[in-house]
Protein backbone atom coordinates (compact mmCIF):
# COMPACT_ATOMS: atom_id res chain seq x y z
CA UNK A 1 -13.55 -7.38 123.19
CA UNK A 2 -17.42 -6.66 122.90
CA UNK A 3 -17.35 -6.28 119.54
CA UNK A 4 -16.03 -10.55 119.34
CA UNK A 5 -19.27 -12.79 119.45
CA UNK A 6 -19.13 -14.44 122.75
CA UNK A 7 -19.64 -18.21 121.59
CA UNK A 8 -17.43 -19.45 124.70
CA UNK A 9 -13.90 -20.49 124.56
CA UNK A 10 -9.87 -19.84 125.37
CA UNK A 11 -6.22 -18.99 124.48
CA UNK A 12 -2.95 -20.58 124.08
CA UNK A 13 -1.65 -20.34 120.67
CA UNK A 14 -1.23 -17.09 118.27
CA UNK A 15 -0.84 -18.29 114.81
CA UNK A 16 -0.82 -15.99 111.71
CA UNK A 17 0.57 -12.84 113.66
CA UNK A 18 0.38 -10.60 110.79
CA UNK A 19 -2.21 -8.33 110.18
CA UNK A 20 -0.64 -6.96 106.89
CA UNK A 21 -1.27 -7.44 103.50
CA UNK A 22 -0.05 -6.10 100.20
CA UNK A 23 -2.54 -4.27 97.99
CA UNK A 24 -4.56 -6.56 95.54
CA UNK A 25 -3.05 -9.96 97.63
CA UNK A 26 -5.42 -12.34 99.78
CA UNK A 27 -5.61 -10.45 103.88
CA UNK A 28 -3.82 -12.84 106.27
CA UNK A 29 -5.96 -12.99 109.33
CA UNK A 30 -4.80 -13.43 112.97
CA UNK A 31 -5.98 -16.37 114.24
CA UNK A 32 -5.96 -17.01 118.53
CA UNK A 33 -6.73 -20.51 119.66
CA UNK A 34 -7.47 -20.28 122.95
CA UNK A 35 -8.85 -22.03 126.12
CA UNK A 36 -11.19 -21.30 129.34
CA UNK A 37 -8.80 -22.87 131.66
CA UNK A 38 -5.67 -23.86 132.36
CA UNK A 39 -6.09 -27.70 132.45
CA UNK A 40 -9.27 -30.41 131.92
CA UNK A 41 -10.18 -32.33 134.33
CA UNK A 42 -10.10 -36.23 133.34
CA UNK A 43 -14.05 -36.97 132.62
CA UNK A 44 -14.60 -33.12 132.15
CA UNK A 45 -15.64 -30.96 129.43
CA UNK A 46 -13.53 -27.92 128.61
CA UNK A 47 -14.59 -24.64 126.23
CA UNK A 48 -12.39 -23.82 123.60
CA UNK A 49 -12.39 -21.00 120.76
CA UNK A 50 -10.81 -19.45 117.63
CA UNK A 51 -10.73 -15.47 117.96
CA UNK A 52 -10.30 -14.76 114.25
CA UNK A 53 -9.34 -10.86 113.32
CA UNK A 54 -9.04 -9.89 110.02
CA UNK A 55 -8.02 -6.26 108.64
CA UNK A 56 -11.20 -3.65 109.12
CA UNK A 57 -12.26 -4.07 105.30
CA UNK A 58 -12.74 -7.74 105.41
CA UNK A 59 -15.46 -10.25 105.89
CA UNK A 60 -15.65 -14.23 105.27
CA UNK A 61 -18.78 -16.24 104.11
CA UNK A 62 -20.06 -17.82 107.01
CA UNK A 63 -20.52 -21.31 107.67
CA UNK A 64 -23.83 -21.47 105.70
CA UNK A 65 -23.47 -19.07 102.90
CA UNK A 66 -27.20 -18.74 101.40
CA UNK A 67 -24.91 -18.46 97.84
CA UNK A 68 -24.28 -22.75 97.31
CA UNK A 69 -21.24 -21.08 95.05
CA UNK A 70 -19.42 -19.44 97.81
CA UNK A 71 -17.23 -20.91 100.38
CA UNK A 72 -18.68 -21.34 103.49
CA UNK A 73 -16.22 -20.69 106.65
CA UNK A 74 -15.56 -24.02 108.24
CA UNK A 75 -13.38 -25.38 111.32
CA UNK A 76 -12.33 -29.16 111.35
CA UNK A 77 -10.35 -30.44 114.37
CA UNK A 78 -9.27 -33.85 114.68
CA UNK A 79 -8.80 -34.62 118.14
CA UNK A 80 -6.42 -37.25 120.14
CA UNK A 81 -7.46 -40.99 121.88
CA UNK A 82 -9.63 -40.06 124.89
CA UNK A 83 -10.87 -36.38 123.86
CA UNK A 84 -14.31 -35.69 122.12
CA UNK A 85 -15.34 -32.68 120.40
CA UNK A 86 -18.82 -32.56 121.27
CA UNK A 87 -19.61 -29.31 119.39
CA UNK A 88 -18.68 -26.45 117.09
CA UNK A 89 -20.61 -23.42 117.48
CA UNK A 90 -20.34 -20.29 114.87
CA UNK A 91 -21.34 -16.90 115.41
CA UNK A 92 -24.76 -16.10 114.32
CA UNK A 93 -24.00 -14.35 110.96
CA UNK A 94 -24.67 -10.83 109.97
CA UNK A 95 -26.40 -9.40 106.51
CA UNK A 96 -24.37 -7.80 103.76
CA UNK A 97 -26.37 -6.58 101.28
CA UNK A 98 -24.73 -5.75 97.64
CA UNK A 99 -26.17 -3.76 94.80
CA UNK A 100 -28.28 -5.72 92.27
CA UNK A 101 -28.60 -8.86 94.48
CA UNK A 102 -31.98 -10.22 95.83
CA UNK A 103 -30.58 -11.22 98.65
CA UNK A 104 -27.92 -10.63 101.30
CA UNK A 105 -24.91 -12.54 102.01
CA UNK A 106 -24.75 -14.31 105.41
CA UNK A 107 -21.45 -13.26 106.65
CA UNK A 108 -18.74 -13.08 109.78
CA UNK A 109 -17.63 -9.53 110.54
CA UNK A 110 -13.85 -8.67 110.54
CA UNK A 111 -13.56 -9.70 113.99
CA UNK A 112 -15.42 -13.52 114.92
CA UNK A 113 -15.05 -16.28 117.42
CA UNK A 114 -15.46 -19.82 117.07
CA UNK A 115 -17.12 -22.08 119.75
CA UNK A 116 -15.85 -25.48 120.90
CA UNK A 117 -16.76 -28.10 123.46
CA UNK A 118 -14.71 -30.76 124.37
CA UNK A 119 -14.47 -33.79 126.66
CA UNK A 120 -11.95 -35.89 128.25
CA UNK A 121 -12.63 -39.19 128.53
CA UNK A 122 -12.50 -40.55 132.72
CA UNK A 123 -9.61 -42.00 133.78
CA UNK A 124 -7.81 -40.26 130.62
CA UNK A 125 -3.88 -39.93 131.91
CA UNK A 126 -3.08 -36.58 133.12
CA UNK A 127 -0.47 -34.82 131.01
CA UNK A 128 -0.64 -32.56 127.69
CA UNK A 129 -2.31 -33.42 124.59
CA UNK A 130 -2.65 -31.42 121.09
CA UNK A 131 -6.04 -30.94 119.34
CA UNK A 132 -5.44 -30.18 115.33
CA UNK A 133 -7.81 -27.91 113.41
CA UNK A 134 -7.94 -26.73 109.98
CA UNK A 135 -9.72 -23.05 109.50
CA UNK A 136 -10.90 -22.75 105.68
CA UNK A 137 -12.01 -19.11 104.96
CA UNK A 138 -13.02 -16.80 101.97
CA UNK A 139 -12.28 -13.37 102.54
CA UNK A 140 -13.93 -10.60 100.82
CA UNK A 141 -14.13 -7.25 100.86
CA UNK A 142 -16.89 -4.67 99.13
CA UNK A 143 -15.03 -5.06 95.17
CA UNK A 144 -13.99 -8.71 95.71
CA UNK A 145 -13.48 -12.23 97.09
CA UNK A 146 -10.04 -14.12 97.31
CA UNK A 147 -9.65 -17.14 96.68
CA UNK A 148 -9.93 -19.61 99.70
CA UNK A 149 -7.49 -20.19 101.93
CA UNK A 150 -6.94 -22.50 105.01
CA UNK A 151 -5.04 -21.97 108.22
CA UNK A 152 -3.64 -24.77 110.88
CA UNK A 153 -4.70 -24.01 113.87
CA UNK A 154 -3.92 -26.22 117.49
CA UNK A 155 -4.41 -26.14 121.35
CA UNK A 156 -2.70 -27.93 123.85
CA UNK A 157 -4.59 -29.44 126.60
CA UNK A 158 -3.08 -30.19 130.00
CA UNK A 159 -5.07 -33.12 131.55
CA UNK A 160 -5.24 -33.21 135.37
CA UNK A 161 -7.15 -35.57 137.50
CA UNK A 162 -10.28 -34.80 138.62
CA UNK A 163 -9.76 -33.31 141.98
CA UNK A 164 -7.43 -31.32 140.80
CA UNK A 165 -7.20 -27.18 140.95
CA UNK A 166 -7.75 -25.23 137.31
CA UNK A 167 -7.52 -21.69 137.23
CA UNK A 168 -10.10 -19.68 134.28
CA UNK A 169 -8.37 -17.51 131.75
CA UNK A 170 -9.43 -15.77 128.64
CA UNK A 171 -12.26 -13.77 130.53
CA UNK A 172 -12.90 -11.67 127.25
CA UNK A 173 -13.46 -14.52 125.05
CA UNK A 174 -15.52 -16.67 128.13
CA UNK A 175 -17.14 -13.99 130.57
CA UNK A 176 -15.67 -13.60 134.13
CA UNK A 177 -14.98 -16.70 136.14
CA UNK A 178 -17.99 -15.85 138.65
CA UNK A 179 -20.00 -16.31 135.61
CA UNK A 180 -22.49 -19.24 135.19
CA UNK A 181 -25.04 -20.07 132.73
CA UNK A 182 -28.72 -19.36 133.34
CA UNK A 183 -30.26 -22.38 134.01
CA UNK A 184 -33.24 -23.56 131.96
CA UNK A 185 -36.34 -22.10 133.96
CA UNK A 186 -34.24 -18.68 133.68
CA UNK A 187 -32.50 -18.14 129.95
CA UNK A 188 -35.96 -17.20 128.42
CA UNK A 189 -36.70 -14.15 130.93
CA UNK A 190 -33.24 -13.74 130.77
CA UNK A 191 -33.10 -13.00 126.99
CA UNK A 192 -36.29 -11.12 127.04
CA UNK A 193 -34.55 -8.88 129.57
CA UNK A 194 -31.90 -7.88 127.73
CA UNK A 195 -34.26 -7.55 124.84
CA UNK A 196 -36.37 -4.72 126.89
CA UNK A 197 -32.81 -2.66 127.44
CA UNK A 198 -31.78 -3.51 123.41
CA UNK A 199 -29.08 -5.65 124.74
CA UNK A 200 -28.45 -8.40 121.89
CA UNK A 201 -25.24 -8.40 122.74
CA UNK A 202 -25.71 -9.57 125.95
CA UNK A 203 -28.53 -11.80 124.75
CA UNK A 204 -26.28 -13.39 122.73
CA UNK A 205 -24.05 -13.74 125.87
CA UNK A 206 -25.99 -15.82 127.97
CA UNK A 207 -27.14 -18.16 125.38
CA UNK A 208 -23.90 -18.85 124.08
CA UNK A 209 -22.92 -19.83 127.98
CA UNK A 210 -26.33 -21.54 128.67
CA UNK A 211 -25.22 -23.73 125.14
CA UNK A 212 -21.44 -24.58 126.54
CA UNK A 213 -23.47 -25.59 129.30
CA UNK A 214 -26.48 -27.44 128.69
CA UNK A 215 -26.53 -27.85 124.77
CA UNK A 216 -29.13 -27.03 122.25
CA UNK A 217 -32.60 -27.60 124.65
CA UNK A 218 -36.17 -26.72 123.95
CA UNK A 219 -35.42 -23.72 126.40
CA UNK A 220 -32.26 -22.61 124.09
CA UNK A 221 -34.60 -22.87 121.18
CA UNK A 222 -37.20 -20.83 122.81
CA UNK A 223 -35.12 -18.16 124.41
CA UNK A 224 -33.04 -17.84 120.96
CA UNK A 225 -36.41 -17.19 119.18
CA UNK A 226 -36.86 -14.13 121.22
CA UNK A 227 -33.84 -12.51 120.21
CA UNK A 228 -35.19 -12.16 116.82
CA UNK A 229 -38.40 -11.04 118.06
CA UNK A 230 -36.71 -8.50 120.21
CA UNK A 231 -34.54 -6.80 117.77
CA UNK A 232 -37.68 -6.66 114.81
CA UNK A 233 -39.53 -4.74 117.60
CA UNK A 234 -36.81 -2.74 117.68
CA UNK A 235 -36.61 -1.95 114.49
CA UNK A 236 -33.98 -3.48 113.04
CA UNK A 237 -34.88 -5.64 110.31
CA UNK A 238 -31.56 -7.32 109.18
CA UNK A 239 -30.49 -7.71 112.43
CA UNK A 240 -34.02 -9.71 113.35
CA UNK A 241 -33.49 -11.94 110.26
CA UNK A 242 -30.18 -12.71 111.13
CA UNK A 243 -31.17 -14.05 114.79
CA UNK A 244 -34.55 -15.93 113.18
CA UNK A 245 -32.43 -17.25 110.60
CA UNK A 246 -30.20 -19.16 112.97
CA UNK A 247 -32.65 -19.91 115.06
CA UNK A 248 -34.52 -21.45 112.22
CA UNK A 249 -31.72 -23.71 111.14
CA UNK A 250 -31.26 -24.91 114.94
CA UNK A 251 -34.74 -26.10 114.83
CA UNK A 252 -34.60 -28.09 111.62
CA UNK A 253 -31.40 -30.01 113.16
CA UNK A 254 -33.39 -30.58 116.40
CA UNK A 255 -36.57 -31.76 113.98
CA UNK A 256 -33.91 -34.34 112.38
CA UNK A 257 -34.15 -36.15 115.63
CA UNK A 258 -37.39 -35.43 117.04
CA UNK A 259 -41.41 -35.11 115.93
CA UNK A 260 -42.29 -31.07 116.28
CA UNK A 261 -45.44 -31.02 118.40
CA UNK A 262 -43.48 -33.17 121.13
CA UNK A 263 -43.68 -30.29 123.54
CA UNK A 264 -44.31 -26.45 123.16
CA UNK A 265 -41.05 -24.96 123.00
CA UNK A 266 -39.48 -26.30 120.03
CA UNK A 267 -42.66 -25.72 117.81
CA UNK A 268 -43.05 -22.12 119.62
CA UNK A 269 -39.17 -21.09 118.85
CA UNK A 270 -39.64 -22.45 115.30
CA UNK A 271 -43.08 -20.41 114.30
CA UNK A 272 -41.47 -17.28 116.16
CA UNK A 273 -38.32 -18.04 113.56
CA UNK A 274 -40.63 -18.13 110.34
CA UNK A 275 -42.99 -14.93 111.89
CA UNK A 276 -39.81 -12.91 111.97
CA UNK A 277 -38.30 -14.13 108.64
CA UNK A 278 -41.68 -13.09 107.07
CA UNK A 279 -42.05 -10.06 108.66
CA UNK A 280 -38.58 -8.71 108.15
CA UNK A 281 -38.91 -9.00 104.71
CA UNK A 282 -42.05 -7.15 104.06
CA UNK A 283 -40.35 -4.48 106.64
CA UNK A 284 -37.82 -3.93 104.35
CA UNK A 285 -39.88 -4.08 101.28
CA UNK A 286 -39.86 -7.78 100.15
CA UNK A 287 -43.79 -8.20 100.53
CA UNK A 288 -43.69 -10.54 97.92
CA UNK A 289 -40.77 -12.20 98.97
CA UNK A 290 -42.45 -12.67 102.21
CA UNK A 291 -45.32 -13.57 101.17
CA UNK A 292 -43.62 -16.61 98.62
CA UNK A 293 -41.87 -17.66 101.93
CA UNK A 294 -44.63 -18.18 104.37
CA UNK A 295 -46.55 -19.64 101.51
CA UNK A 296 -43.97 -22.45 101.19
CA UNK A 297 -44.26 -22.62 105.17
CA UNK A 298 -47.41 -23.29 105.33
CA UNK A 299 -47.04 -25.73 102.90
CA UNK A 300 -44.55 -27.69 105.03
CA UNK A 301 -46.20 -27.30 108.11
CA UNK A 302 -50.27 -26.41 107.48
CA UNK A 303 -51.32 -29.70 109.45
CA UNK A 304 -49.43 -29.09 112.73
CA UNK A 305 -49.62 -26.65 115.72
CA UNK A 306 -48.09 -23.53 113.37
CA UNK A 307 -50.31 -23.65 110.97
CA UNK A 308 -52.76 -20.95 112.57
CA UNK A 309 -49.21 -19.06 113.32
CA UNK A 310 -48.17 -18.90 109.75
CA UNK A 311 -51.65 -17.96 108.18
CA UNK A 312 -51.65 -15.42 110.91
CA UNK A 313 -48.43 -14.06 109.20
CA UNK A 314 -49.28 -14.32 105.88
CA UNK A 315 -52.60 -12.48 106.84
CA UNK A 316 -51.02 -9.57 108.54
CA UNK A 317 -48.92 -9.12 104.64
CA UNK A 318 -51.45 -9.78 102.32
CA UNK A 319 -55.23 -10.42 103.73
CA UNK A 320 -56.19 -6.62 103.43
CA UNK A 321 -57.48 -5.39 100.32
CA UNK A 322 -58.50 -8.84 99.75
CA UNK A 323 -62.21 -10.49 99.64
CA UNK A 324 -62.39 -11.72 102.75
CA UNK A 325 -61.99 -15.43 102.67
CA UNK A 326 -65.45 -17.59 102.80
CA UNK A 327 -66.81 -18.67 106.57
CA UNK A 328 -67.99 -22.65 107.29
CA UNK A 329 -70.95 -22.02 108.74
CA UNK A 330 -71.97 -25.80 108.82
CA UNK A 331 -72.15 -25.81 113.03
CA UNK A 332 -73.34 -22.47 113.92
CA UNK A 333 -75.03 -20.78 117.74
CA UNK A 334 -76.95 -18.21 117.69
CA UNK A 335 -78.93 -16.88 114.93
CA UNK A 336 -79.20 -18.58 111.54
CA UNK A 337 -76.12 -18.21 109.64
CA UNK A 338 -75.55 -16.04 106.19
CA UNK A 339 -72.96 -16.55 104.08
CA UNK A 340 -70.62 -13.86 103.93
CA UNK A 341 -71.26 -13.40 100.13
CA UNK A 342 -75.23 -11.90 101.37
CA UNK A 343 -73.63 -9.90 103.70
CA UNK A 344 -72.09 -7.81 100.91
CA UNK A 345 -73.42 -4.05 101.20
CA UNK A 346 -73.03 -4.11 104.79
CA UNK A 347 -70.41 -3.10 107.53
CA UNK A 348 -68.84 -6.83 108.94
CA UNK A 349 -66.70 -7.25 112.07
CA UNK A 350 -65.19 -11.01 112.52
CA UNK A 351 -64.69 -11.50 116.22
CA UNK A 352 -62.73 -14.69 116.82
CA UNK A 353 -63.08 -15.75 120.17
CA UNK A 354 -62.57 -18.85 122.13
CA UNK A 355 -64.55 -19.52 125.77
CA UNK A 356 -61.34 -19.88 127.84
CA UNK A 357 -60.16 -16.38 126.32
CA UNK A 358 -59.73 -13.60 129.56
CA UNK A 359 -59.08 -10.89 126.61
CA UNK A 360 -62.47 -11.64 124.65
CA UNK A 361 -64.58 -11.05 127.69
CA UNK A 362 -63.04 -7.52 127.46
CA UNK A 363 -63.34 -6.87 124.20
CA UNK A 364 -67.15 -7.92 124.23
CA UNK A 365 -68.91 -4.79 125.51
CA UNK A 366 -66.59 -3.02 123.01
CA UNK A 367 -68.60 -4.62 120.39
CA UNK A 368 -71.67 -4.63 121.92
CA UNK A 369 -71.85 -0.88 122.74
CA UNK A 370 -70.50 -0.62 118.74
CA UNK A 371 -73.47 -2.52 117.22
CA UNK A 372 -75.64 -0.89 119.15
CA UNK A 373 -74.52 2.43 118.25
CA UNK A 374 -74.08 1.63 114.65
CA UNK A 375 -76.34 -1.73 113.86
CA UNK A 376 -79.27 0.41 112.21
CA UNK A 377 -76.19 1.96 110.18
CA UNK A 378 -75.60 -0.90 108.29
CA UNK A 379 -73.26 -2.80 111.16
CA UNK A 380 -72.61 -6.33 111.34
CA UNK A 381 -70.85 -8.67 114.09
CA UNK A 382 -70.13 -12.60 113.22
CA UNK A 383 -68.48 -14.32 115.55
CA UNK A 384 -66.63 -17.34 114.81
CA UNK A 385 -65.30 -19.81 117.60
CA UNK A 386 -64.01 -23.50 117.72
CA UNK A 387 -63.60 -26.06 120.01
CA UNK A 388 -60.35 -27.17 122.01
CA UNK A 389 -61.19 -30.10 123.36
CA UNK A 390 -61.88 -29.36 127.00
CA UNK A 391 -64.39 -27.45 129.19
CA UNK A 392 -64.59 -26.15 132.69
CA UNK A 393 -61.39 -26.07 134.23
CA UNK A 394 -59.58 -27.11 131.39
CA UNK A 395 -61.06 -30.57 131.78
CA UNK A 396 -60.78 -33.03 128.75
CA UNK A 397 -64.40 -32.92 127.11
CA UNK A 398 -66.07 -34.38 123.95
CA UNK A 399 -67.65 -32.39 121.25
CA UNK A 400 -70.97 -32.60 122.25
CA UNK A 401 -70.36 -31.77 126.00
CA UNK A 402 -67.68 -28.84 124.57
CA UNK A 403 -70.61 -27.60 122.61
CA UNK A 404 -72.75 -27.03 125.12
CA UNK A 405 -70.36 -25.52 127.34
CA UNK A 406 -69.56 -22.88 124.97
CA UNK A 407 -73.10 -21.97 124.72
CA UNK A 408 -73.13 -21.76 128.10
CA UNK A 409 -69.83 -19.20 128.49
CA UNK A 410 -71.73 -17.22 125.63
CA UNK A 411 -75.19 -16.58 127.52
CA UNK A 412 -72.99 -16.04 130.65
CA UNK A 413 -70.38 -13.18 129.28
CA UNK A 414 -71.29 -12.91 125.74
CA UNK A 415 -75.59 -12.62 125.84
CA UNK A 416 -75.36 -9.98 123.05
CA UNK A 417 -74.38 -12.97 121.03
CA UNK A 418 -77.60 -14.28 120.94
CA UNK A 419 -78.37 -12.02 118.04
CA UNK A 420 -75.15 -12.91 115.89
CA UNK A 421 -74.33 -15.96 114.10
CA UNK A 422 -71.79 -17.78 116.49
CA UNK A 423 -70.15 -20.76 113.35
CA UNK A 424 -68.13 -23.23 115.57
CA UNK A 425 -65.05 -24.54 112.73
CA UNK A 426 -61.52 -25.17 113.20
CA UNK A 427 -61.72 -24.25 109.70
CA UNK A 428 -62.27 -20.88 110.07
CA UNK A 429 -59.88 -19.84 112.69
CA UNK A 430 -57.20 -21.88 110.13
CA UNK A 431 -58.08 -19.60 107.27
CA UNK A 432 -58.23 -16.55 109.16
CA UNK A 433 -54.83 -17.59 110.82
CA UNK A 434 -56.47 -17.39 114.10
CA UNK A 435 -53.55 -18.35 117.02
CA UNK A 436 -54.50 -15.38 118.89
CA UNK A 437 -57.98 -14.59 120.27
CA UNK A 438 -59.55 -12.05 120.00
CA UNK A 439 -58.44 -11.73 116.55
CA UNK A 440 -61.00 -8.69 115.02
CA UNK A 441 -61.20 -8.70 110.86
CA UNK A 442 -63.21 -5.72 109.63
CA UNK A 443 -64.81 -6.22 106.17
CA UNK A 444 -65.90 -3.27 104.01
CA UNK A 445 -69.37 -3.27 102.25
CA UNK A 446 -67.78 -4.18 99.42
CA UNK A 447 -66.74 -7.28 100.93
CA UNK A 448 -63.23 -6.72 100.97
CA UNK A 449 -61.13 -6.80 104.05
CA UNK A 450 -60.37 -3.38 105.70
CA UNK A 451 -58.73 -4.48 108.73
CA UNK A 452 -56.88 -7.79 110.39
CA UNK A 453 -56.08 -7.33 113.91
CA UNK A 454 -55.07 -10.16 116.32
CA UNK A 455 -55.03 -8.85 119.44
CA UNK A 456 -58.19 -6.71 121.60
CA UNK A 457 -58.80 -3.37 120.23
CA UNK A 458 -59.97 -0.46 122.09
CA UNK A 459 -63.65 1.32 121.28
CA UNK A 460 -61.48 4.19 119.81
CA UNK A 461 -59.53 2.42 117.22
CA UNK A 462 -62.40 0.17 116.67
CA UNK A 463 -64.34 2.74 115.60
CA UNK A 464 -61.65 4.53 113.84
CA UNK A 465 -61.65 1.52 111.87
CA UNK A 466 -65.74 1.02 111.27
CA UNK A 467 -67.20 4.43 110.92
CA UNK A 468 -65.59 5.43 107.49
CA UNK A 469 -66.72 2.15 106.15
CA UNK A 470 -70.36 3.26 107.01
C-alpha cells in the first residue's frame, strides 16, 4: 500500500466493488471506508479513512482545484448524537500539467486516502453507531473529465467503555500498532531526516500521524515546510510546489485565527512555503511567474518578519543584471559615506553583516586579504549593518547604547572596517532582502549587480566572482 497517502485511518465497509467501466462511460471507483480499531472508547478519539482506487488512467480534482470551474473532490459526513468529526484531512495533491495551460492541475492520483478524526463524547452508551458520508468526485483522464459523480459512503462504530480492550487493524492504511506519533520537540528532525535519505514518503508518514495526534501545531507547520524544502533540493520541482503549496494553505487557515509574528514557527513554515513556491517556478522556467508571485507577497506581508525572506527571494530571481538598488547612508561608521551612484567605474562588494553573526567573523579576512590584494585595482568593500535591538549577550539595548556596541564588535573582529563606509539602516538589509548574514552582493563597474549571494563565500569563489569585473 505505499503508493496510498498515509493520512491515518481504517476499514469496515467496501462499497463500489467494481473496478470496471465501459469505454467512453464515467470509471466507477472502489471506495474502502475503514477504521484504526475495532471499537472507540467512550470520551476517545478514533482515526478513520476512505481508501479510494480508481482504474490506472484516472485522476480526480482535488479538494482545492486551482481551476474555480472544476469540481473539487470533497467528503461530507454527518455524524450521530455524541460523535464529533473533528477533522478531514486530504492528501497533499500532486501536479498534472496539460499542453497549452499556464498552470497545472492540483490533483489525487488513481489511488488516494482520506483522513478522519473523530470523537466520542464521555459517558456516550457503548454499542454500534453509523457515521454517513457523501464522496463527490470528478474523474478525468488525459482526453477528458466526466461529469461529477457522488458515492455514499458509511462506518460503523462500536462504542465500548473506556477501560475497555480495542484491538488496531488496517496497519496499511494507519502504520503498525507499535507506531506512535513523533512528539513535537521531534517531528521537525524527524522530517528533515527523511528528507536527507529522499524519503517524502515517509515524511509524509509521520506528519500525517503527528496530525491524528496532536492537530495542526506551529511544529506541524514547521516540519511540513521542510518537506518542500527537501524535495526542491532534490530536484524535483513539482513535487516541492506541491508540498509548499499545502503547506501554504495550512498557514493561511492557522493566520484566520491567530496574528503571524506570535511565535517563530508559524511565520518560519509560511516564508519557507512562499521561498519554495517562488523558486520552483523559476526552476522550471516561470521566472516571471515567480517573480509576479513574490511581488504580490511582499505586498501582503513587506511590514512583518518575512519581509527580508521574500526580498531575499525575489533577489536571488531577478536582482542580477540589475542596477544595484540605492544604499541609506543617513547613519554611517567608518569612513564618510558615497553614494553608490559615485562609486560607478569601480569594483563594489556589499557585505551585510550583523555583530552577533559567527559566519561574518569568518568571512572578514576573506575580504580583507581581497581588498588588499585588489584595492589599488579599482576594489571596493561597503559594508552595511543594522541594529537588532540588543547588545552583549543578547541583552535588550537602546539605539544609542546598540550603536556603540557595534562599533565596538567592528574595531574588535572587523578593524579593516575602519577604512570602509559601515551605513547602519534597516532599510538597506530590507531592500537587499537581507535575512541571512553574511549576505555578499558584487556590483560591476558599471554599476550593475554581478552577483547576490546570501550565505559566506570562500576566497576562491569570491574571487572568481571579482577579478573579471576588474
Amino acid at each position: 500500500m505505499s503508493r496510498l497517502h498515509p493520512v491515518f485511518l481504517a476499514a469496515l465497509v467496501v462499497l463500489a466493488p467494481s473496478l470496471c467501466c465501459a469505454q467512453g462511460l464515467r470509471p466507477v471507483p472502489q471506495i474502502q471506508a475503514v477504521a484504526e480499531a475495532d471499537g472507540v472508547h467512550s470520551g476517545g478519539t478514533m482515526r478513520l479513512a476512505l481508501r479510494v482506487t480508481l482504474p490506472a488512467a484516472f485522476h480526480v480534482q482535488s479538494n482545492a482545484p486551482r481551476d474555480p470551474a472544476l469540481i473539487p473532490t470533497l467528503l461530507t459526513v454527518t455524524a450521530p448524537p455524541g460523535v464529533t468529526v473533528e477533522e478531514i484531512v486530504y492528501p497533499a495533491a500532486t501536479d498534472l500539467r496539460q499542453a497549452g495551460q499556464a498552470q497545472p492541475l492540483a490533483v489525487f492520483g488513481s489511488e488516494f486516502v482520506i483522513g478522519l478524526r473523530v470523537a466520542a463524547a464521555a459517558g456516550l452508551t457503548s454499542g454500534a453507531l453509523e457515521l454517513r458520508g457523501k464522496l463527490r468526485y470528478q474523474a478525468c483522464d488525459e482526453q477528458v473529465c466526466f461529469t461529477p459523480a457522488t458515492a455514499d459512503v458509511a462506518w460503523t462504530l462500536r462504542v465500548v467503555p473506556a477501560n475497555a480492550v480495542v484491538r488496531p487493524q488496517n496497519p496499511a492504511v494507519f502504520g503498525p500498532a507499535t507506531a506512535t506519533a513523533p512528539p513535537a520537540a521531534e517531528i521537525v528532525s524527524a522530517v528533515r531526516a527523511a528528507n536527507a535519505a529522499k524519503d517524502f514518503a515517509r515524511g509524509e508518514r509521520l506528519l500525517a500521524d503527528y496530525r491524528v495526534a496532536h492537530g495542526v501545531t506551529p511544529e506541524f507547520l514547521l516540519a511540513h515546510s521542510w518537506l518542500g524544502r527537501g524535495a526542491l533540493a532534490a530536484g524535483q520541482p513539482d513535487r516541492a510546489e506541491g508540498y509548499a503549496r499545502a503547506t501554504y494553505d495550512l498557514c493561511l487557515a492557522e493566520l484566520q485565527r491567530r496574528p503571524l509574528d506570535q511565535e517563530t514557527q508559524l511565520p518560519t513554515a509560511l516564508g519557507a512555503a512562499i521561498e519554495v513556491l517562488g523558486q520552483a517556478q523559476a526552476a522550471r522556467g516561470a521566472r516571471t511567474e515567480a517573480v509576479a508571485f513574490l511581488n504580490q507577497q511582499l505586498r501582503t506581508y513587506e511590514a512583518t518578519s518575512l519581509g527580508k525572506r521574500i526580498q531575499k527571494n525575489l533577489n536571488l530571481i531577478s536582482l542580477e543584471g540589475t542596477e544595484a538598488p540605492a544604499l541609506d547612508f543617513g547613519e554611517t561608521q567608518g569612513v564618510a559615506p558615497a553614494a553608490l551612484a559615485a562609486l560607478k567605474g569601480r569594483v563594489l562588494v556589499l557585505f551585510f553583516w550583523a555583530h552577533w553573526c559567527p559566519d561574518c567573523k569568518e568571512q572578514g579576512p576573506v575580504l580583507e586579504k581581497l581588498l588588499t590584494k585588489y584595492g589599488a585595482q579599482g576594489l571596493t568593500v561597503v559594508a552595511p549593518t543594522q541594529r537588532y535591538g540588543y547588545g552583549a549577550a543578547g541583552a535588550e539595548v537602546g539605539p544609542e547604547e546598540e550603536a556603540r556596541y557595534i562599533a565596538q564588535v567592528r574595531q574588535q573582529y572587523y578593524p579593516w572596517l575602519a577604512s570602509v563606509a559601515v551605513p547602519l539602516s534597516a532599510a538597506n538589509h530590507l531592500r537587499y532582502g537581507v535575512s541571512t548574514t553574511p549576505t555578499i552582493v558584487v556590483v560591476g563597474r558599471d554599476g550593475l549587480v554581478r552577483s547576490y549571494h546570501p550565505g559566506k563565500m570562500t576566497e576562491a569563489e569570491l574571487e572568481a566572482t571579482i577579478r573579471p569585473l576588474l
